[in-house]
N, C-alpha and C. Protein backbone atom coordinates (compact mmCIF):
# COMPACT_ATOMS: atom_id res chain seq x y z
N UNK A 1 0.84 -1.17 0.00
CA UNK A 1 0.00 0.00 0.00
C UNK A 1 0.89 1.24 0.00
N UNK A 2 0.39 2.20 -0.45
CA UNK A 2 0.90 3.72 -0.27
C UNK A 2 0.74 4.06 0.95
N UNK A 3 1.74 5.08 1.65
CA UNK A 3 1.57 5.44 3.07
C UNK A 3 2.70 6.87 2.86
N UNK A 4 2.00 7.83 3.90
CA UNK A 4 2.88 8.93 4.30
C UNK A 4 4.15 8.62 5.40
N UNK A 5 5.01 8.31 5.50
CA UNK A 5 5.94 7.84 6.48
C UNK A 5 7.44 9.00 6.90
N UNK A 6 7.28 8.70 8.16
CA UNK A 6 8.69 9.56 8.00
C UNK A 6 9.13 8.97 8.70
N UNK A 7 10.51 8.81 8.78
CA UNK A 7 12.09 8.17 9.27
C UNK A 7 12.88 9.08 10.52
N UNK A 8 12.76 10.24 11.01
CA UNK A 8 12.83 11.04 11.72
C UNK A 8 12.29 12.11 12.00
N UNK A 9 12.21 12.41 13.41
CA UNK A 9 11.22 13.60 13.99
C UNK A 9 11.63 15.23 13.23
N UNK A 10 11.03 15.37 12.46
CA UNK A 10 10.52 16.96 12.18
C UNK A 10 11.16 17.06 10.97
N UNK A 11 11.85 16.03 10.15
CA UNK A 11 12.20 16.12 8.84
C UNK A 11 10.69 15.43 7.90
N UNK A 12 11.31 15.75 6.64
CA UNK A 12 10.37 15.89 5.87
C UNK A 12 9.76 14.20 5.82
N UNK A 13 8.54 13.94 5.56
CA UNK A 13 7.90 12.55 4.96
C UNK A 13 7.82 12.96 3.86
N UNK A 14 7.40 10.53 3.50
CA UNK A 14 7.37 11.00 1.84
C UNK A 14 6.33 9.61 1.58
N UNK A 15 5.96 9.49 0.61
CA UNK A 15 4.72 8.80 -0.10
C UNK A 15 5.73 7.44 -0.63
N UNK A 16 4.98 6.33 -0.01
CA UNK A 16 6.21 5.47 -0.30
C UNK A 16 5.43 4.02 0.03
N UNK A 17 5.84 3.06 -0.77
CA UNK A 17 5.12 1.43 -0.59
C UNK A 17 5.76 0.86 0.90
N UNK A 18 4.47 0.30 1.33
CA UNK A 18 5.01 -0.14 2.71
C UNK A 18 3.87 -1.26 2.96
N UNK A 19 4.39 -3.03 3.69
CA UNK A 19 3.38 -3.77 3.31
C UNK A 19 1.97 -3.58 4.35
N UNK A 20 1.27 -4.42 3.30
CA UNK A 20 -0.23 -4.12 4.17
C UNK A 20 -0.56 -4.27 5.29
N UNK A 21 -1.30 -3.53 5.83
CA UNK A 21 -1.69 -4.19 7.21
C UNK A 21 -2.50 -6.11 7.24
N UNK A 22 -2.77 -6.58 8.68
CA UNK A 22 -3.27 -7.35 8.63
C UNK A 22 -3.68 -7.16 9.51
N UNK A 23 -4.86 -7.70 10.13
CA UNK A 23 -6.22 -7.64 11.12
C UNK A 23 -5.41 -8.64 12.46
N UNK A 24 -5.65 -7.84 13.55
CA UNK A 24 -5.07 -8.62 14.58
C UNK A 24 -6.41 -10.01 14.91
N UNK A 25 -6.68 -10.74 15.40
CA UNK A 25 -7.78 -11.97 15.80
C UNK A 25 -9.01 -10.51 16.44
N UNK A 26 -8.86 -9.57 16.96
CA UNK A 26 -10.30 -8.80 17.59
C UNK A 26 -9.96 -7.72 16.71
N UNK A 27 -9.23 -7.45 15.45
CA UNK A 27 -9.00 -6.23 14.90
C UNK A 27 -9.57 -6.43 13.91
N UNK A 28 -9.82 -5.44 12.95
CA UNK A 28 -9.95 -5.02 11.84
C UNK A 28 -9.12 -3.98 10.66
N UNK A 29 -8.97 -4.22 9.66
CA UNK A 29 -8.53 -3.51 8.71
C UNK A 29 -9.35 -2.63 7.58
N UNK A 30 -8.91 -1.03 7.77
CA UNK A 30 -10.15 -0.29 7.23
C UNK A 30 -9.63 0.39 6.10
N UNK A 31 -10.07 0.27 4.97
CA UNK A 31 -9.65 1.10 3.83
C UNK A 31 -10.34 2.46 3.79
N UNK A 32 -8.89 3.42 3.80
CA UNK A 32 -8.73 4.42 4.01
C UNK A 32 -9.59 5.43 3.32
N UNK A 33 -11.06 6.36 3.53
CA UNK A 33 -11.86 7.17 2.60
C UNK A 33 -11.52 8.28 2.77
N UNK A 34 -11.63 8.95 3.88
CA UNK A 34 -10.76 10.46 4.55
C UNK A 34 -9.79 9.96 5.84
N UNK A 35 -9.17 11.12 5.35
CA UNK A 35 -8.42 11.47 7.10
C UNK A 35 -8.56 12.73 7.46
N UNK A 36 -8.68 13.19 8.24
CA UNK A 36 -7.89 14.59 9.14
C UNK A 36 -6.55 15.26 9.02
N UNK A 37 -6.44 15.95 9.15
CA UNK A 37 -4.78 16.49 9.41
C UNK A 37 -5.09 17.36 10.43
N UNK A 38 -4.30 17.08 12.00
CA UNK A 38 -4.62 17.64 13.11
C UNK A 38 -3.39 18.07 13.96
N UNK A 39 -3.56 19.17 14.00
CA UNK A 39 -2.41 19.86 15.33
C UNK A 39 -1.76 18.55 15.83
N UNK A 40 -2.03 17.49 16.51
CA UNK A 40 -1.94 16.55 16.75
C UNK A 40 -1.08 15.37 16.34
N UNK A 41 -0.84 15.67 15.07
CA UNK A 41 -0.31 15.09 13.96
C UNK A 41 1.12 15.23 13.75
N UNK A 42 1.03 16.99 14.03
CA UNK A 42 2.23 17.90 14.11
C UNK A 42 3.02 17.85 15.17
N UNK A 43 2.18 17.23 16.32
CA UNK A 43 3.00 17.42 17.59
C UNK A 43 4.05 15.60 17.91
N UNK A 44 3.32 14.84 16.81
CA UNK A 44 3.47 13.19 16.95
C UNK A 44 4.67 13.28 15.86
N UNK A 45 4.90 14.22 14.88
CA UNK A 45 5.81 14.40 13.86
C UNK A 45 7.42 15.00 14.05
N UNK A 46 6.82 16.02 15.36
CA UNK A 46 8.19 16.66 16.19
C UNK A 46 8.49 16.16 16.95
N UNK A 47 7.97 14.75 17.57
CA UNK A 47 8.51 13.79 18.17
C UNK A 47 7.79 14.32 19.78
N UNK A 48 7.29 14.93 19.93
CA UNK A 48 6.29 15.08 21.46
C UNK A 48 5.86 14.08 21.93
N UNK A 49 5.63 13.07 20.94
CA UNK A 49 4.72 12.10 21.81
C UNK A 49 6.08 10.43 21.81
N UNK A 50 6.13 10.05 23.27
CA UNK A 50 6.95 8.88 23.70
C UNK A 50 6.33 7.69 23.00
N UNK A 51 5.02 7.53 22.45
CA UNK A 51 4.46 6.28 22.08
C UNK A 51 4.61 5.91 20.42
N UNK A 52 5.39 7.47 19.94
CA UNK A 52 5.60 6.70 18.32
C UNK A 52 7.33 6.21 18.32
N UNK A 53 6.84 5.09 17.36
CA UNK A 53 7.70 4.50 16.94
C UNK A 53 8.50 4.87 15.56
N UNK A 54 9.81 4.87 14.95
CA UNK A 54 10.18 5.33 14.16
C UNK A 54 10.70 4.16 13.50
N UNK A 55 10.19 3.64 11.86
CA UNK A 55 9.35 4.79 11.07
C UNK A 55 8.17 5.00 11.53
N UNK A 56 7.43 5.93 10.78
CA UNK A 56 5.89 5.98 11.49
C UNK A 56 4.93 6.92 10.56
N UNK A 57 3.51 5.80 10.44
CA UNK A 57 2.67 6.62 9.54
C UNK A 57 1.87 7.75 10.72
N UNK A 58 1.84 8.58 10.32
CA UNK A 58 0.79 9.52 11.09
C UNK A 58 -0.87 9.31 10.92
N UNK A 59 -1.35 10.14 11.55
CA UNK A 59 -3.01 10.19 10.81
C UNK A 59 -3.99 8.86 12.09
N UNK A 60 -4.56 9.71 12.64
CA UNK A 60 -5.62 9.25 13.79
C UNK A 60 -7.10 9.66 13.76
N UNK A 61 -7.62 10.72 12.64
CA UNK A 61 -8.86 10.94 11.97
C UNK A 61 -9.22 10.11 10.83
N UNK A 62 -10.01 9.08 10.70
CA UNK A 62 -10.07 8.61 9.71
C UNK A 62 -11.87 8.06 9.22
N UNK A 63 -12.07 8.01 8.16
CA UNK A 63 -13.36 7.38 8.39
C UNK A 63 -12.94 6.37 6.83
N UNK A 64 -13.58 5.35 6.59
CA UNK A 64 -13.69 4.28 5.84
C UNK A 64 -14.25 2.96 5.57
N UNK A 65 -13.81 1.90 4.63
CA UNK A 65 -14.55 1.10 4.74
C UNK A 65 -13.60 -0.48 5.79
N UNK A 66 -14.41 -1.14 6.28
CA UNK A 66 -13.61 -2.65 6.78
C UNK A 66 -13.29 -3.31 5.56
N UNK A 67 -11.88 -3.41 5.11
CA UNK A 67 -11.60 -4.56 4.52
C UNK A 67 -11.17 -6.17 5.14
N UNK A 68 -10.80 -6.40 6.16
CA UNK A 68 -10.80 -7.29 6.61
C UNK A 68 -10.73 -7.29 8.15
N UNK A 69 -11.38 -8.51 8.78
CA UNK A 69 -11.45 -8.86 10.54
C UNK A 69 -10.76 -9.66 10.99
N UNK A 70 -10.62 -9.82 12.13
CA UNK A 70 -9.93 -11.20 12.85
C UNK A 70 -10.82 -11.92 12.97
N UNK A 71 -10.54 -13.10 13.30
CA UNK A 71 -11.55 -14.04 14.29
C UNK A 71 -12.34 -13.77 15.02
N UNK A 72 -12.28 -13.05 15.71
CA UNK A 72 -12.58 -12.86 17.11
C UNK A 72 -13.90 -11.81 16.91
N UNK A 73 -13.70 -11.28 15.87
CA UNK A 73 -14.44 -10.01 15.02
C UNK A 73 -16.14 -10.42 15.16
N UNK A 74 -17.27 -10.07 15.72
CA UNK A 74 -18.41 -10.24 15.63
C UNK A 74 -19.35 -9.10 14.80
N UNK A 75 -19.36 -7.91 14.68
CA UNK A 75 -19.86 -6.75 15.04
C UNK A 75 -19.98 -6.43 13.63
N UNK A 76 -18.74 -6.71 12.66
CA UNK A 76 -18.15 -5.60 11.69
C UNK A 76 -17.79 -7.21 10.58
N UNK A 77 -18.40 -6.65 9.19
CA UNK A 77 -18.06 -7.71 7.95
C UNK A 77 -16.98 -6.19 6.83
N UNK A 78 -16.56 -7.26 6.12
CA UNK A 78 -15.87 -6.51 5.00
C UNK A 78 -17.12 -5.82 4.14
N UNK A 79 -16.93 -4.47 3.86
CA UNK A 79 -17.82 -3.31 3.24
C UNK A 79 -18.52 -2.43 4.30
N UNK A 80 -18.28 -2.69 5.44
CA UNK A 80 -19.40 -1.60 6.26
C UNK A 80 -18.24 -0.48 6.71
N UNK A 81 -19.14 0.95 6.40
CA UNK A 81 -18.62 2.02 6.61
C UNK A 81 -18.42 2.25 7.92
N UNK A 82 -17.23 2.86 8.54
CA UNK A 82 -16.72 3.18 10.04
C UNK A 82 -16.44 4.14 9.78
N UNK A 83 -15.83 4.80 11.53
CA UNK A 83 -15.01 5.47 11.92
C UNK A 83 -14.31 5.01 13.35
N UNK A 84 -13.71 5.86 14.07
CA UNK A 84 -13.40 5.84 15.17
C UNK A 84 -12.84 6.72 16.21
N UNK A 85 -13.12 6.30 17.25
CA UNK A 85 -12.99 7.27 18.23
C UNK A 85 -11.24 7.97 18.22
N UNK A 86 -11.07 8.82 18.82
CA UNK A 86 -9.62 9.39 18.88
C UNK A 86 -8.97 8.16 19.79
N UNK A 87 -9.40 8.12 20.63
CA UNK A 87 -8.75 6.77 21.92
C UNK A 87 -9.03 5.68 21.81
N UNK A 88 -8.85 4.11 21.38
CA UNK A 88 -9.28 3.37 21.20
C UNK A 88 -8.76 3.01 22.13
N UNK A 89 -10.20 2.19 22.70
CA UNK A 89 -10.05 1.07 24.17
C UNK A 89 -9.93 -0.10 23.84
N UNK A 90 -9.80 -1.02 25.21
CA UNK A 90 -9.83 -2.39 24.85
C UNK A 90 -11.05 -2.86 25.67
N UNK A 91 -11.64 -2.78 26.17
CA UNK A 91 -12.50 -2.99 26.21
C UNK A 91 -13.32 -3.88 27.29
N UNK A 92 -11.71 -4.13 28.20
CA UNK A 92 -12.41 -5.05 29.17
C UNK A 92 -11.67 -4.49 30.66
N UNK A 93 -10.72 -3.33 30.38
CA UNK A 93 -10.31 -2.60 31.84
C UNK A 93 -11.32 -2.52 33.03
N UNK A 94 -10.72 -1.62 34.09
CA UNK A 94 -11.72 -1.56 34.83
C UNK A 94 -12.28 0.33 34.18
N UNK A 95 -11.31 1.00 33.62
CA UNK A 95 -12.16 2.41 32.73
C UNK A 95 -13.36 1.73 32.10
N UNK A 96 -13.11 1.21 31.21
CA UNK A 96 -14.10 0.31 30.37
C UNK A 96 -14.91 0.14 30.95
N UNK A 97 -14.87 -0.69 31.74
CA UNK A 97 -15.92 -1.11 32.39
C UNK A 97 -16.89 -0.28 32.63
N UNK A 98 -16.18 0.81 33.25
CA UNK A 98 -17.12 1.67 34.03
C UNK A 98 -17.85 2.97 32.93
N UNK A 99 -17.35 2.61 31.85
CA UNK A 99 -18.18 3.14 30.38
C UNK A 99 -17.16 4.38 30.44
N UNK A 100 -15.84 4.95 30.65
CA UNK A 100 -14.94 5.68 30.28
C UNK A 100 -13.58 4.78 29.60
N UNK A 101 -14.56 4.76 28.43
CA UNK A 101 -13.49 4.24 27.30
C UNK A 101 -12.64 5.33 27.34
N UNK A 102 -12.54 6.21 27.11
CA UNK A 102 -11.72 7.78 26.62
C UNK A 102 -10.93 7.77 27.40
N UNK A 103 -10.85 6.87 28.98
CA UNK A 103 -9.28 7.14 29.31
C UNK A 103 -9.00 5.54 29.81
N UNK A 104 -9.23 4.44 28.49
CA UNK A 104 -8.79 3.06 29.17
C UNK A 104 -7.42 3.05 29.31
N UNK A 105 -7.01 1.95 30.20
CA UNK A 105 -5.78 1.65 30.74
C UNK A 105 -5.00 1.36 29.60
N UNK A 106 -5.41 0.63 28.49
CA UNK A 106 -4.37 0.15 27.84
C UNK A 106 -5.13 0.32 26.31
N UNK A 107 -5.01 2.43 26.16
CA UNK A 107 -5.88 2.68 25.27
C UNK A 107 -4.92 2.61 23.81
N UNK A 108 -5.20 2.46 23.00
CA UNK A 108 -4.01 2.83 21.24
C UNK A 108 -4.88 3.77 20.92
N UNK A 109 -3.81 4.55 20.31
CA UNK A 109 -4.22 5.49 19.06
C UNK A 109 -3.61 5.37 17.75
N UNK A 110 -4.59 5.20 16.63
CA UNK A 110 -4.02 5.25 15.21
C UNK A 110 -3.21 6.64 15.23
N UNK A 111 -2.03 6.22 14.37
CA UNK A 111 -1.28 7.35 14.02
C UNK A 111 -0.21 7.63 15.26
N UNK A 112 -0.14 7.35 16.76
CA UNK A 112 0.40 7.35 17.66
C UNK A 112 1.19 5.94 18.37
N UNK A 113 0.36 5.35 18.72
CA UNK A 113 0.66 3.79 19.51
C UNK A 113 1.10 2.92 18.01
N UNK A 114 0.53 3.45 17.15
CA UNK A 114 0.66 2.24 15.80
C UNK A 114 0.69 3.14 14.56
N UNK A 115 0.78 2.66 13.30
CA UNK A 115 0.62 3.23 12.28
C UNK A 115 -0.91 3.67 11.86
N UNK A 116 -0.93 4.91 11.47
CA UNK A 116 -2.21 5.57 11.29
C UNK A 116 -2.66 5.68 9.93
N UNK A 117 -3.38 6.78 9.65
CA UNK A 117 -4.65 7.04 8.46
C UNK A 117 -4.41 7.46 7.83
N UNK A 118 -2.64 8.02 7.17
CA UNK A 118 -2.06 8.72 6.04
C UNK A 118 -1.42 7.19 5.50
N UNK A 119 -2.48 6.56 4.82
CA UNK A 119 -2.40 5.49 4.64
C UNK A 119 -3.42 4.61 3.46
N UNK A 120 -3.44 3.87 2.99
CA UNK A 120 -4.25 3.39 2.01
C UNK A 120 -5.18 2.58 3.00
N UNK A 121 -4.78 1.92 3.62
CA UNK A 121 -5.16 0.99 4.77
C UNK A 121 -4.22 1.42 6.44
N UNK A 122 -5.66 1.04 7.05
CA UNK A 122 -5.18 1.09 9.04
C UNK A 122 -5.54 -0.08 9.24
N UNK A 123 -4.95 -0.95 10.25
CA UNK A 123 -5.23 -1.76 11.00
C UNK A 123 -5.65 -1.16 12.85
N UNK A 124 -6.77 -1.69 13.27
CA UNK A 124 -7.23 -1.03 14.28
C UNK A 124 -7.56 -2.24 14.97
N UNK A 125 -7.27 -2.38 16.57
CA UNK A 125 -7.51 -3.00 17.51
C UNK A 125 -8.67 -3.27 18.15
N UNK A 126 -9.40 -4.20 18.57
CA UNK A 126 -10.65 -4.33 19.22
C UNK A 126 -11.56 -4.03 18.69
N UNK A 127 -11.91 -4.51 17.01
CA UNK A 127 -12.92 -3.59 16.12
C UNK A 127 -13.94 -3.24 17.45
N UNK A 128 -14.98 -4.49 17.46
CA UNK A 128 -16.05 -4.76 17.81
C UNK A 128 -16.38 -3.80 19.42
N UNK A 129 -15.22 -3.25 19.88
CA UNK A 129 -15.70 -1.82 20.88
C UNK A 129 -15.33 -0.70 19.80
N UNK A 130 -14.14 -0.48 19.50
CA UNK A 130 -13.77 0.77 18.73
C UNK A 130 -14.44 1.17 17.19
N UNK A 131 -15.09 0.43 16.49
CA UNK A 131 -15.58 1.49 15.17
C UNK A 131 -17.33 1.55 15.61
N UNK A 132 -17.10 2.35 14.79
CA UNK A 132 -18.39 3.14 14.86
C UNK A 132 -18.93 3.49 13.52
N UNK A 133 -20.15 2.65 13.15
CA UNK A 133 -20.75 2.83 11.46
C UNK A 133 -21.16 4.06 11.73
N UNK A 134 -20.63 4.09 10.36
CA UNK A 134 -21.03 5.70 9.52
C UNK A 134 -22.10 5.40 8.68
N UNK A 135 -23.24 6.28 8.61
CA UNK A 135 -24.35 6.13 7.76
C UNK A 135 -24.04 6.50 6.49
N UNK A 136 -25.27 5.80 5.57
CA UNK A 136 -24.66 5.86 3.99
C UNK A 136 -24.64 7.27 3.58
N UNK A 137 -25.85 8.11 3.82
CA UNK A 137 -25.78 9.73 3.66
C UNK A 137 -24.72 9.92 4.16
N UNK A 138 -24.11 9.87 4.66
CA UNK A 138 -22.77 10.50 5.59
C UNK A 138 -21.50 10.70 4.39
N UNK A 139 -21.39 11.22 4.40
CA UNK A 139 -19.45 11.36 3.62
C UNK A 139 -18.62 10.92 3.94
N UNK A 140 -17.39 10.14 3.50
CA UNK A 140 -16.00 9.82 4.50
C UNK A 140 -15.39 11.58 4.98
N UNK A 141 -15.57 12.11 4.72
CA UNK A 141 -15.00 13.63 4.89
C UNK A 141 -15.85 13.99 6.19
N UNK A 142 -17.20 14.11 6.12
CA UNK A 142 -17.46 14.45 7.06
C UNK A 142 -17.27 13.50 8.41
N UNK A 143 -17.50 12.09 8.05
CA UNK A 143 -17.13 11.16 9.36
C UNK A 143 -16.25 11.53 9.91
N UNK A 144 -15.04 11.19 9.21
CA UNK A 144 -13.38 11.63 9.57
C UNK A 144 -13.56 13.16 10.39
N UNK A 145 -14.21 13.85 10.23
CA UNK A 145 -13.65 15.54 10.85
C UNK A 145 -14.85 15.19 12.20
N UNK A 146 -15.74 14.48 12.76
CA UNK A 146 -16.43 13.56 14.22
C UNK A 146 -14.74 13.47 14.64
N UNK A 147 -13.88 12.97 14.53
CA UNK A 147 -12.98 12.43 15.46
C UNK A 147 -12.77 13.77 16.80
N UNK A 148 -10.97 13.36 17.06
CA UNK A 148 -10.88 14.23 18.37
C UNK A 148 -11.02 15.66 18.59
N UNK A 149 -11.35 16.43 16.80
CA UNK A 149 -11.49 17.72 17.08
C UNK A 149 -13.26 17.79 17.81
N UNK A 150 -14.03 16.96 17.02
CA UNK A 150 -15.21 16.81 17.79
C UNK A 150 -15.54 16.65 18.46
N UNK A 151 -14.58 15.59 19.11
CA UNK A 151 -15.10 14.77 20.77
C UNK A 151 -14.56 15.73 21.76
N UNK A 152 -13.34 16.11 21.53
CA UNK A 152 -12.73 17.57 22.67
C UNK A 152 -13.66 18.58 22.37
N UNK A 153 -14.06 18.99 21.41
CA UNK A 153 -15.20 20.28 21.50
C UNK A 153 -16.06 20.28 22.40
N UNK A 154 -16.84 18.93 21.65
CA UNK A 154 -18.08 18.24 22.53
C UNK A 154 -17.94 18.03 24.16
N UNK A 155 -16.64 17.90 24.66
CA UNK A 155 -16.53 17.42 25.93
C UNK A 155 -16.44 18.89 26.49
N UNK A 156 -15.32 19.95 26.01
CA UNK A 156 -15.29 21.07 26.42
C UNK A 156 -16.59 21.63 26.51
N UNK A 157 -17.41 22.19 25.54
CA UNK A 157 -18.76 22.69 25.80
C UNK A 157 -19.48 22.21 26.73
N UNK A 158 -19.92 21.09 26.86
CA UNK A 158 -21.11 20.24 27.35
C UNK A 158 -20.12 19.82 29.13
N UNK A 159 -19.14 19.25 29.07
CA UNK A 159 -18.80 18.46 30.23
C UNK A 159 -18.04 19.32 31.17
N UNK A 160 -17.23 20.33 30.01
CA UNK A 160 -16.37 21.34 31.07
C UNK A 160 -17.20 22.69 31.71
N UNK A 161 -17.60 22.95 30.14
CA UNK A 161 -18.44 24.29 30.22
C UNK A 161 -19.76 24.23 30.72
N UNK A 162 -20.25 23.16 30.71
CA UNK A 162 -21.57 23.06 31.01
C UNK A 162 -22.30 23.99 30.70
N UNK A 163 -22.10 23.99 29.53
CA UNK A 163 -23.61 25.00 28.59
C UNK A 163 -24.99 24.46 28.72
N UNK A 164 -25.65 25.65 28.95
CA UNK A 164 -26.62 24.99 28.44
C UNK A 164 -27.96 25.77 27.30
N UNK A 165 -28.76 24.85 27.28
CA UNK A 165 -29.94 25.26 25.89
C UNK A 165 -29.38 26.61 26.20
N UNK A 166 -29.67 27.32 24.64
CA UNK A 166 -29.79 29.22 25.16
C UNK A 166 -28.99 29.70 25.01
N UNK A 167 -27.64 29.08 26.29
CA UNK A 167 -26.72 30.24 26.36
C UNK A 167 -25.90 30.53 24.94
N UNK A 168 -25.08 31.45 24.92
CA UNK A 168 -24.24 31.89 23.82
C UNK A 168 -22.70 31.38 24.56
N UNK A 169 -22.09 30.50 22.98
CA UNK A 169 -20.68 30.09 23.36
C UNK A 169 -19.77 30.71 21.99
N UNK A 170 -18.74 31.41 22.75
CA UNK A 170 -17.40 32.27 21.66
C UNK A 170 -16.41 31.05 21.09
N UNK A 171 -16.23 30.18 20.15
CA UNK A 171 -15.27 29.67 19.88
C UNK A 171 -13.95 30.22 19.09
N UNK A 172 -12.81 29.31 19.73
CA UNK A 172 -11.96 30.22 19.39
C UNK A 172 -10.87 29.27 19.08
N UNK A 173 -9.64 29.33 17.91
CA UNK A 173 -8.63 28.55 17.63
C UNK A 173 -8.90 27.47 16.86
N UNK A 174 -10.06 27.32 15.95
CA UNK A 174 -10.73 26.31 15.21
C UNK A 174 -9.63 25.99 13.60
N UNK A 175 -9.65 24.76 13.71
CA UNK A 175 -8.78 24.44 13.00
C UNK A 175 -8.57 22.85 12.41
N UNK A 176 -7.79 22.60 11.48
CA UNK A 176 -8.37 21.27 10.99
C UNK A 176 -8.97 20.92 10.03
N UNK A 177 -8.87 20.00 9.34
CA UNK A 177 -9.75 19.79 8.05
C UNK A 177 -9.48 17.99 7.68
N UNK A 178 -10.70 17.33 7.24
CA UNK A 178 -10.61 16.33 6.39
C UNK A 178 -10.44 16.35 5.26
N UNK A 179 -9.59 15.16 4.31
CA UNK A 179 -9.11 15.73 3.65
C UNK A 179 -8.75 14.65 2.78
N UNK A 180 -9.15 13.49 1.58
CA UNK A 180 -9.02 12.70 0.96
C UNK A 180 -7.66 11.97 0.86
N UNK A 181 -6.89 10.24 1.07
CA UNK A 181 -5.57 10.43 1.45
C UNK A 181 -5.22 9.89 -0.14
C-alpha cells in the first residue's frame, strides 16, 4: 500500500510502498476514505509524543470502509462504513468497564501507539468496541472531521463548560480539516 511515512522527527515525509496491514484476531482492517490532518499530527511528527515508533505513519482521523477482521471479530463484515474514536479502548479494563473508554488503561491510538490514516489501509484493535458505522448519507470527509477535534469540542462545551440550551458560546482557535488520502 501507499503510506505517508517519515524516518525522523521533524524532517520531511514521503509517499512510499510499505506492506499491508493485517487484522489482529479482535481487529480489523479499514480502507482508508478520509483522514484529518490535526495539530496533533504535528506534535506526533516533532517527536512530542513517547508512544511513536520510528518509522511511522501519522493520521488518527479517519473514516472508511472494513476490509478485513480477525476471528474474534463479531460486530463488523468486510464493506461496512466506520469510523473511530480518537482513543481506542480495549474494552475489558476496569475504565471500560465503568463506560470511560476515553481514558482506558491500555488505550491505542491510530497514528500514535501504531501506524495511522495517512495510509491506504489502518489496522485497528478491538474492532467490535472501537468502530463506529457511519451512515450511507454520511461522507468519508465528514465522518473523519467527528474524530478528536469533535469529541474535545463536545466534551469542552457540554462536560467542562456546562452549557446549556440558550446560552451563547465564543469559539476560538478552530482548525483542521478532512481531507481525501
Amino acid at each position: 500500500m501507499r503510506a505517508v511515512v517519515f524516518e525522523r522527527f521533524g524532517e520531511p515525509a514521503e509517499v512510499r510502498r510499505v506492506p499491508d496491514p493485517r487484522p489482529a484476531e479482535h481487529g480489523a482492517v479499514v480502507r482508508v476514505e478520509a483522514t484529518g490532518l490535526c495539530r496533533s499530527d504535528w506534535h506526533g511528527w516533532q517527536g512530542h509524543d513517547p508512544d511513536i515508533v520510528l518509522p511511522h505513519v501519522p493520521g488518527h482521523e479517519l473514516a472508511g470502509v472494513v476490509e478485513a477482521v480477525g476471528d474474534r471479530v463479531t460486530a463488523w463484515r468486510p464493506g461496512d462504513r466506520v469510523t473511530v474514536p480518537f482513543v481506542c479502548a480495549c474494552g475489558t479494563c476496569a475504565a471500560c468497564a465503568a463506560g470511560d473508554q476515553q481514558v482506558c488503561e491500555r488505550q491505542t491510538q491510530p497514528g500514535f501507539t501504531h501506524w495511522g490514516s495517512f495510509a491506504e489501509y489502518v489496522a485497528l484493535d478491538h474492532a467490535d468496541v472501537n468502530l463506529v458505522a457511519v451512515p450511507d448519507d454520511m461522507s468519508f470527509a465528514t465522518a473523519a472531521s467527528l474524530g478528536c477535534r469533535f469529541a474535545t469540542a463536545f466534551r469542552a462545551v457540554v462536560q467542562q463548560g456546562r452549557v446549556a440550551a440558550g446560552e451563547w458560546v465564543a469559539v476560538h482557535g478552530c482548525g483542521g480539516s478532512a481531507c481525501r488520502p
